[in-house]
N, C-alpha and C. Protein backbone atom coordinates (compact mmCIF):
# COMPACT_ATOMS: atom_id res chain seq x y z
N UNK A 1 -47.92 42.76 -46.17
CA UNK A 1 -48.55 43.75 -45.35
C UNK A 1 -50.08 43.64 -45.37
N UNK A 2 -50.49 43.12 -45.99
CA UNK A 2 -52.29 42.41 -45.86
C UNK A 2 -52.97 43.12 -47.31
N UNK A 3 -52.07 44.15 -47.68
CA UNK A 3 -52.52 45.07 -48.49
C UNK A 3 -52.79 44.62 -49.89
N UNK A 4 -54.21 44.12 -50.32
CA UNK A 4 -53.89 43.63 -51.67
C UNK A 4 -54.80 44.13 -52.79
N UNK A 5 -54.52 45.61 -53.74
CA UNK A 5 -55.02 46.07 -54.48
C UNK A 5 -54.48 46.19 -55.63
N UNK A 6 -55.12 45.89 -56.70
CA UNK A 6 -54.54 46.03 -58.02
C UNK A 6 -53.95 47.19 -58.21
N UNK A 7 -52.97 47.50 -59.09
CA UNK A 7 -52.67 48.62 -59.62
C UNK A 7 -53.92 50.09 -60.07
N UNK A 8 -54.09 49.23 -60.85
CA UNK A 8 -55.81 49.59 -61.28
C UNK A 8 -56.18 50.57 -60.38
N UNK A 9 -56.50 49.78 -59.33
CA UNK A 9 -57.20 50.25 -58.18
C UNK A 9 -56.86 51.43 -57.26
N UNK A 10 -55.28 51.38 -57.45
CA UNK A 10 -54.47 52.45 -56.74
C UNK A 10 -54.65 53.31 -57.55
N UNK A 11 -54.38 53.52 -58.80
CA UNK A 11 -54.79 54.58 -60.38
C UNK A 11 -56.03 55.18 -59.97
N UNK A 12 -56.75 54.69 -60.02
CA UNK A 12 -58.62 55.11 -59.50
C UNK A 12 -58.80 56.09 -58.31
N UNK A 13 -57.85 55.84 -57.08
CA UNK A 13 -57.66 56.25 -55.99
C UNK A 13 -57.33 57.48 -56.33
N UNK A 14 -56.09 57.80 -56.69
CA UNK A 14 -55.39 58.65 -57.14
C UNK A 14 -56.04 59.19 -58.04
N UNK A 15 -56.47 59.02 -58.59
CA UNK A 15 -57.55 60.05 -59.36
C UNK A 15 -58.56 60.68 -59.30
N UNK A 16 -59.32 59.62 -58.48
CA UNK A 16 -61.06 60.25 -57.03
C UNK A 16 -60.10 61.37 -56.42
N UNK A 17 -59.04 61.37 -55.91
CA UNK A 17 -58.12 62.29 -54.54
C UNK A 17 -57.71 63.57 -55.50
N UNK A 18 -57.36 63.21 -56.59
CA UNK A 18 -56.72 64.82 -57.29
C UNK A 18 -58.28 65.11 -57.43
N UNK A 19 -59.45 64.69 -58.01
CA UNK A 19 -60.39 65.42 -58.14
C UNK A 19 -61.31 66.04 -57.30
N UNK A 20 -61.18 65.39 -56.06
CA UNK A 20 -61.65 66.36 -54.83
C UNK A 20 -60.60 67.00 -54.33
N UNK A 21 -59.95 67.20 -54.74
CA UNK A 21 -58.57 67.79 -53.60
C UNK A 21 -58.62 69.36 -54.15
N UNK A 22 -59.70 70.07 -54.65
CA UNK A 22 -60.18 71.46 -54.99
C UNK A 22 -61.69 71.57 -54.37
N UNK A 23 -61.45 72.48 -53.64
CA UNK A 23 -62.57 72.77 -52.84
C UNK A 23 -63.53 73.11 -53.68
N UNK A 24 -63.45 73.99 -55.27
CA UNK A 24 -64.66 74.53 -56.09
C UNK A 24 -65.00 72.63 -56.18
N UNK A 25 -64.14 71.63 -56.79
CA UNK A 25 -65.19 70.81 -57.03
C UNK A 25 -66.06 70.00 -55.79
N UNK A 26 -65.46 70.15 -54.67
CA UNK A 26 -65.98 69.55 -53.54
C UNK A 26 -67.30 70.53 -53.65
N UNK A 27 -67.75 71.81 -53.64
CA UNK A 27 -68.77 72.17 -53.62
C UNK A 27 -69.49 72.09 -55.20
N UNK A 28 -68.80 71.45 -56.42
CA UNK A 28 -70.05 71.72 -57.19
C UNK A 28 -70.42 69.94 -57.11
N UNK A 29 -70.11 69.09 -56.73
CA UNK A 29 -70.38 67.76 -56.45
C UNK A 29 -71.59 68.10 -54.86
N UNK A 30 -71.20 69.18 -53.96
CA UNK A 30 -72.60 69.17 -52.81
C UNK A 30 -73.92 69.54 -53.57
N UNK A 31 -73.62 71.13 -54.72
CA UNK A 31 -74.94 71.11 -55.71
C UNK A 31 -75.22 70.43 -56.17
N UNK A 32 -74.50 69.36 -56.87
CA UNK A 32 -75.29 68.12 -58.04
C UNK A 32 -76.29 67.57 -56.63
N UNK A 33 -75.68 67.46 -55.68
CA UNK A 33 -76.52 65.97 -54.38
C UNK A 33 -77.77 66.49 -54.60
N UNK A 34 -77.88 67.66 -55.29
CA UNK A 34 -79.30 68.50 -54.77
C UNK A 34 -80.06 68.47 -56.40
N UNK A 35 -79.51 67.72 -57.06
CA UNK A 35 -80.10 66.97 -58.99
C UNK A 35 -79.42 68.43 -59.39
N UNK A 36 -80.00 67.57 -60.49
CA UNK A 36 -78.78 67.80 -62.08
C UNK A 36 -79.59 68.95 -62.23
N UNK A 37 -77.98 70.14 -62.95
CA UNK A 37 -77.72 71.25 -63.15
C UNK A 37 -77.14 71.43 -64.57
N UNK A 38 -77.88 72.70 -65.21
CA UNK A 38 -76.97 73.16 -66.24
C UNK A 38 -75.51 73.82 -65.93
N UNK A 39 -74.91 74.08 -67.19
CA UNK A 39 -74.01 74.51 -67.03
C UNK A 39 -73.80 76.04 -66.08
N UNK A 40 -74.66 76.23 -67.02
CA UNK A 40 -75.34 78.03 -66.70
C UNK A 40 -75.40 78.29 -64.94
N UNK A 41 -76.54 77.11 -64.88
CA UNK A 41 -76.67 76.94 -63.32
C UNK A 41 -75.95 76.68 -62.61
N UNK A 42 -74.88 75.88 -62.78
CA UNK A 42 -73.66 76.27 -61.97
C UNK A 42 -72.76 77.18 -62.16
N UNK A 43 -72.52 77.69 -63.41
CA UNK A 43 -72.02 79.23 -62.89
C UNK A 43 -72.19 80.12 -62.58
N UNK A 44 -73.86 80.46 -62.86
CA UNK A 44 -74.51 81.44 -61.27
C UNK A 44 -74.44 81.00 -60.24
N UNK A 45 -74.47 79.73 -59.74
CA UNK A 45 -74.57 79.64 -58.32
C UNK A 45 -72.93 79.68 -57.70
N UNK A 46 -72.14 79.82 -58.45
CA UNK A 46 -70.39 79.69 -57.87
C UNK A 46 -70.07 81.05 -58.30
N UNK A 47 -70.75 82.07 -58.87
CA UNK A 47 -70.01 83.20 -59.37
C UNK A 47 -68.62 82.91 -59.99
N UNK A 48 -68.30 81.71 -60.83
CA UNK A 48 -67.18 81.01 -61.85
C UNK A 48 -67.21 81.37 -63.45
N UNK A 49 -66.68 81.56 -64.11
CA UNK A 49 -66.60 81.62 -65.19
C UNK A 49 -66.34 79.91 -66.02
N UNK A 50 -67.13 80.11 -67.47
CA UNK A 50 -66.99 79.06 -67.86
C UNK A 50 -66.21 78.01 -68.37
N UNK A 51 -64.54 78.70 -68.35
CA UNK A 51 -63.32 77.96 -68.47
C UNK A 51 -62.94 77.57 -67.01
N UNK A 52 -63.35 78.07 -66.54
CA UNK A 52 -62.76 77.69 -65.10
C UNK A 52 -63.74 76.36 -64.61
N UNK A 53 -65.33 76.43 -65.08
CA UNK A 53 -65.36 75.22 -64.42
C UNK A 53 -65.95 74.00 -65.82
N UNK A 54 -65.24 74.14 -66.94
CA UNK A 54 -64.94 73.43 -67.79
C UNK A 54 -63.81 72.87 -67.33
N UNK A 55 -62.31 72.90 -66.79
CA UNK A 55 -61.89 72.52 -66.32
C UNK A 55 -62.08 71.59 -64.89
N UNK A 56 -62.56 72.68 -64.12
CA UNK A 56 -63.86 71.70 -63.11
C UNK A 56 -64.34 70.44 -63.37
N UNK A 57 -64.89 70.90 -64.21
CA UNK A 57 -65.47 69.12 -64.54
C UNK A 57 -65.45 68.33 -64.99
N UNK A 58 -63.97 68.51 -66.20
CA UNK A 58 -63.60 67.55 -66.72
C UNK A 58 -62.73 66.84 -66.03
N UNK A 59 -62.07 67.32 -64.60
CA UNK A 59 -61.58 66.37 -63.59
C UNK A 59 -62.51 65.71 -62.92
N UNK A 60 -64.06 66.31 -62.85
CA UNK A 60 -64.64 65.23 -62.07
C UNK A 60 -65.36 64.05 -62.91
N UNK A 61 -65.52 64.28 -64.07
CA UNK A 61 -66.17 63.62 -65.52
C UNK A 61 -64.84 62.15 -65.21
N UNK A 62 -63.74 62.67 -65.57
CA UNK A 62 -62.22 62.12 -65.60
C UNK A 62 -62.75 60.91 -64.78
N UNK A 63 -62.97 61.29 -63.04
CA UNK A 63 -62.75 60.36 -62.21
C UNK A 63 -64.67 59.95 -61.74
N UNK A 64 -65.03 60.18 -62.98
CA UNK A 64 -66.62 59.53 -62.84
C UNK A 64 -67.27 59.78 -61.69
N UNK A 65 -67.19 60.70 -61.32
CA UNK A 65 -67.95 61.17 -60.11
C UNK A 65 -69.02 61.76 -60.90
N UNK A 66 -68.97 62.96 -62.04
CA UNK A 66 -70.02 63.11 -62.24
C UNK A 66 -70.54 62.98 -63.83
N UNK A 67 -71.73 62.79 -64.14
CA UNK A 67 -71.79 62.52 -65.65
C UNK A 67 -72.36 63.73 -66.37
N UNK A 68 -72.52 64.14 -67.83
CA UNK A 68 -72.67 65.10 -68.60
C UNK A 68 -73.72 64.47 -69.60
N UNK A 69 -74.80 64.96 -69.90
CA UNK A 69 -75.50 64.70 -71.09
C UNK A 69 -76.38 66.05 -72.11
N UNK A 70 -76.19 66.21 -73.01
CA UNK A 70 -76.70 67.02 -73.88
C UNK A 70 -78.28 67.12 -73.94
N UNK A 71 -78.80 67.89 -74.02
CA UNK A 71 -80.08 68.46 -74.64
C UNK A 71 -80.57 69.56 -75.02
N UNK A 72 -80.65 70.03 -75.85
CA UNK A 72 -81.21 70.97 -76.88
C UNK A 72 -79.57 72.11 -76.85
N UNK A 73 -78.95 71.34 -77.04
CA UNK A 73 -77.18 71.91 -76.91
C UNK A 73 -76.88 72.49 -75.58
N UNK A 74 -77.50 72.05 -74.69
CA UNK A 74 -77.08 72.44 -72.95
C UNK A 74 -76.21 70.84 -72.36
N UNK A 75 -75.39 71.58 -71.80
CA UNK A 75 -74.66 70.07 -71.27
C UNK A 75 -75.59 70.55 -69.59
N UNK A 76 -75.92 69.14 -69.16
CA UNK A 76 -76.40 68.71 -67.95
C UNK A 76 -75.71 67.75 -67.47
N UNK A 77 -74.95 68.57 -66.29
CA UNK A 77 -74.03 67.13 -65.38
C UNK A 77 -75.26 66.86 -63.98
N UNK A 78 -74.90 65.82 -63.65
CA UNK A 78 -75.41 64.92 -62.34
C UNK A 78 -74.57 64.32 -61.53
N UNK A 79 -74.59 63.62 -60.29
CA UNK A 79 -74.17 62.85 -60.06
C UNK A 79 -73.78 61.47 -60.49
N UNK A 80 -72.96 60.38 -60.68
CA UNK A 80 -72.52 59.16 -60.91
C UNK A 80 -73.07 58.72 -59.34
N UNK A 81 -73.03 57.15 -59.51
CA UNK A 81 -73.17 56.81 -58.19
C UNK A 81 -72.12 56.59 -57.21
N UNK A 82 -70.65 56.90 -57.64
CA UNK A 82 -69.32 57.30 -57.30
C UNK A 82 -69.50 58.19 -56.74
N UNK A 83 -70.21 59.47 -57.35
CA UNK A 83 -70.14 60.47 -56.57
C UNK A 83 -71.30 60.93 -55.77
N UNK A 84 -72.68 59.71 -55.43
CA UNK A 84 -72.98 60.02 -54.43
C UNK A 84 -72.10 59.65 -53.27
N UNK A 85 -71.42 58.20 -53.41
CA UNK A 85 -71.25 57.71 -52.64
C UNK A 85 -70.10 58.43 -51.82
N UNK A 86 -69.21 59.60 -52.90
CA UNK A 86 -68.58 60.40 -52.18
C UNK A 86 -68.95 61.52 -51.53
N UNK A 87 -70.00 61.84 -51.81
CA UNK A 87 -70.62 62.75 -50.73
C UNK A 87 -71.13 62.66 -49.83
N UNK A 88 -71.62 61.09 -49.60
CA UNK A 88 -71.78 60.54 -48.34
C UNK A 88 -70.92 60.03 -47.43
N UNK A 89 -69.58 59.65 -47.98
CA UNK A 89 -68.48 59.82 -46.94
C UNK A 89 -67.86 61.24 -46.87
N UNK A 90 -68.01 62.15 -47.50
CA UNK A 90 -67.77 63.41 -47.00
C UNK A 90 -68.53 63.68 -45.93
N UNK A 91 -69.93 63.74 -45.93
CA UNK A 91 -71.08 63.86 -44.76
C UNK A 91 -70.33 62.96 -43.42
N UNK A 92 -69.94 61.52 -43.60
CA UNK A 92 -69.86 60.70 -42.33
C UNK A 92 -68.34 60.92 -41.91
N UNK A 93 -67.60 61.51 -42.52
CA UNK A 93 -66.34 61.99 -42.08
C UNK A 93 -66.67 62.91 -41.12
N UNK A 94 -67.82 64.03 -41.24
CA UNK A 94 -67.67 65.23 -40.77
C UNK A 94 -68.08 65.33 -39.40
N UNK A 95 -69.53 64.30 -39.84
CA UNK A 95 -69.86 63.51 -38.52
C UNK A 95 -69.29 63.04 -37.68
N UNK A 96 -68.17 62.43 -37.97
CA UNK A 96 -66.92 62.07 -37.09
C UNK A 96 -66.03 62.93 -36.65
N UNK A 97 -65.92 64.12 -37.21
CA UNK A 97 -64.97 65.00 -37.13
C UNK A 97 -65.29 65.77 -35.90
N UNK A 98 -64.33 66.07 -34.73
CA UNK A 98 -64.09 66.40 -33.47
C UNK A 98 -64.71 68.05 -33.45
N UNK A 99 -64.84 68.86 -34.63
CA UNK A 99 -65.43 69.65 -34.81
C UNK A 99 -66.49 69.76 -35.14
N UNK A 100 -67.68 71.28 -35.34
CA UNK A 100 -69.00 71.06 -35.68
C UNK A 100 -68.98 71.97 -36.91
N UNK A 101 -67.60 72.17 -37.79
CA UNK A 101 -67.35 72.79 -38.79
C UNK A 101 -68.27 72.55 -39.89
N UNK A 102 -68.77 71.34 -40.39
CA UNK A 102 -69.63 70.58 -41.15
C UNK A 102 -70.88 70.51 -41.02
């Protein structure tokens, strides 16, 4: 069928797709586009509590979209370059999209 991807590769897929496939993380991946956030700072800006998007982000950590680093005991996530690159096909999807929903 022309189709030739490693296993690997299908695993990866499937794992980028469960981790956007929640709209909270589709929007805390649009805040990172806008630089790196504390924790704090994203749970004022989502009105979320902090188990809820500890879970959050250890699906997007999971599928390397976004990264986490410590300082002065604050975790600071950012973007990966996975997950710019997914927010820029989110953007050119929308662009395409028959609607002006986006």
């Amino acid at each position: 069928d022309g189709l030739c991807m490693r296993e690997l590769d299908i695993e990866r897929i499937a794992l980028i797709g469960r981790a956007v496939s929640d709209p909270n993380r589709i929007v805390i991946l649009l805040k990172l586009e806008n630089g790196d956030m504390t924790t704090q700072e994203i749970m004022d800006s989502m009105d979320i509590n902090q188990s809820n998007l500890s879970y959050h982000m250890s699906k997007l950590l999971k599928a390397d979209l976004v990264s986490c680093r410590r300082i002065d005991g604050r975790h600071i996530y950012g973007l990966t370059d996975s997950g710019s690159r997914m927010i820029g096909q989110f953007k050119a999807c929308c662009r395409r999209a028959p609607s002006n929903d986006c």
